[in-house]
Protein backbone atom coordinates (compact mmCIF):
# COMPACT_ATOMS: atom_id res chain seq x y z
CA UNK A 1 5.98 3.06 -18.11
CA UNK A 2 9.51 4.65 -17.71
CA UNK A 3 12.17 3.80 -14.82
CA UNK A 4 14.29 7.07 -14.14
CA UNK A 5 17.36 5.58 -12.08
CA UNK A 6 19.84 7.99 -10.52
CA UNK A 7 23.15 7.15 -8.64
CA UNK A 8 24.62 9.53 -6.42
CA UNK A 9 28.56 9.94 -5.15
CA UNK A 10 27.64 12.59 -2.02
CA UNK A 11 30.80 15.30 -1.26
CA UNK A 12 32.30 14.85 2.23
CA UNK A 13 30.81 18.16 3.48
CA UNK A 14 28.47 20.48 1.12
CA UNK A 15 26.70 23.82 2.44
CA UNK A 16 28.12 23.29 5.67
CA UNK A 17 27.04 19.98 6.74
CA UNK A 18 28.35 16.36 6.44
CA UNK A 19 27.54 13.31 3.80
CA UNK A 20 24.78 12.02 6.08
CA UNK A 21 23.26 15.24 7.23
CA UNK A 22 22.77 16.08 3.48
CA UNK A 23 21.97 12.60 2.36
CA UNK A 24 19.17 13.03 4.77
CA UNK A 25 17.84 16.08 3.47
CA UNK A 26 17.80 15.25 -0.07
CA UNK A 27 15.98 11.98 1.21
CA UNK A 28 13.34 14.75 2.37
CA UNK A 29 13.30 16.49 -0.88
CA UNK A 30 12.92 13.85 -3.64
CA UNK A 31 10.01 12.64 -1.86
CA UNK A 32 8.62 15.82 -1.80
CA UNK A 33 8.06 15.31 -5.26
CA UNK A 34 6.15 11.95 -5.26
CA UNK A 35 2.74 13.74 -5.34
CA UNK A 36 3.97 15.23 -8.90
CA UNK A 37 1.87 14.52 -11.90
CA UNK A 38 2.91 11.39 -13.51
CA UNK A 39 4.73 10.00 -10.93
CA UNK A 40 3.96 6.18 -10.10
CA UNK A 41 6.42 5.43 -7.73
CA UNK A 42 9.23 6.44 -5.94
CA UNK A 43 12.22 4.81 -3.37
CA UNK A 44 15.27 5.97 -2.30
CA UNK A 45 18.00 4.22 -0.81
CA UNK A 46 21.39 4.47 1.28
CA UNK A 47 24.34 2.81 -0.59
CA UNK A 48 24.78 -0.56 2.19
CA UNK A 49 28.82 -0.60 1.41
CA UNK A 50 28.83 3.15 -0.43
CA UNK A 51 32.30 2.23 -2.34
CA UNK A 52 30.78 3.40 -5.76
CA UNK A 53 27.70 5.21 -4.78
CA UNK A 54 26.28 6.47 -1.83
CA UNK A 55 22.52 7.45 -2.61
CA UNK A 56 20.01 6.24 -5.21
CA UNK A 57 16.38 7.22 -6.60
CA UNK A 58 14.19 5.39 -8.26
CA UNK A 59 11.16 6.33 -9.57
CA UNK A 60 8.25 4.91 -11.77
CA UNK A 61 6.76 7.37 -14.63
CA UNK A 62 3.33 6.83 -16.77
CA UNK A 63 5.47 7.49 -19.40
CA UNK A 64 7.82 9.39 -20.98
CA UNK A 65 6.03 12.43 -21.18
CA UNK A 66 5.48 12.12 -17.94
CA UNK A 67 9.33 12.34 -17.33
CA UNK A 68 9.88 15.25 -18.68
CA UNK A 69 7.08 17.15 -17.20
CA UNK A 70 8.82 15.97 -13.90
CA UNK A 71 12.20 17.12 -15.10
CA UNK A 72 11.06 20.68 -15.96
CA UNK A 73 8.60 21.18 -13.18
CA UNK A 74 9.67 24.00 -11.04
CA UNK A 75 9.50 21.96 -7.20
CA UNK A 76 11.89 19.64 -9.19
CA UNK A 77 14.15 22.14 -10.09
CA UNK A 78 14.58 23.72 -6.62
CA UNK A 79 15.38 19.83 -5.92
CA UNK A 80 17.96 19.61 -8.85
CA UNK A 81 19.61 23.05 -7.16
CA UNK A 82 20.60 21.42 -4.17
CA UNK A 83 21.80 17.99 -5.72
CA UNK A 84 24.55 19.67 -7.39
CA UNK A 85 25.14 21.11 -4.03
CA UNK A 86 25.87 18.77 -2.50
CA UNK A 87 27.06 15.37 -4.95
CA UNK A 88 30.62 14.85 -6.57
CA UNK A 89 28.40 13.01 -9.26
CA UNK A 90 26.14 11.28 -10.45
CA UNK A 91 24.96 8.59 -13.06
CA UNK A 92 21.35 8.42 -14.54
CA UNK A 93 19.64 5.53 -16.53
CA UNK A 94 15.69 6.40 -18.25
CA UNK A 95 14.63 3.49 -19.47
CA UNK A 96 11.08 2.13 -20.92
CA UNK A 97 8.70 -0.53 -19.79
């Protein structure tokens, strides 16, 4: 099994809405993407204090493979669009099981 772990710093205001409004949507959009091949599991969470990071995803892979069918798939990439939208950064751990 692999974890894929990603951290997100939101901008203020991206594509003319606020942090929350677009926090919200990506919320919508990664879990658009649980019913992707290979995909175990999947939560996402609001940051509770948000100093360092104000969004995370994590998500459960059969394995590696797995991964990287998820990060080339095409409904994931339409995701990956908007994320760089809409974050200052991020910071992403893949690790195996």
């Amino acid at each position: 099994m692999v974890k894929h772990i990603v951290f997100f710093k939101m901008k203020k205001t991206a594509l003319n809405a606020g942090k929350e409004e677009n926090i919200k949507a990506l919320d919508k959009k990664f879990h658009s993407l649980e019913k992707l091949p290979g995909v175990l599991k999947m939560e996402t969470g609001l940051s509770i204090d948000n100093e360092q990071y104000d969004f995370c995803l994590n998500m459960d892979f059969v394995d590696e493979k797995a991964l990287q069918d998820y990060l080339a798939h095409p409904e994931h990439l339409l995701v990956k669009s908007f994320v760089f939208d809409v974050i200052d950064h991020r910071v992403l751990v893949d690790y195996s099981i």
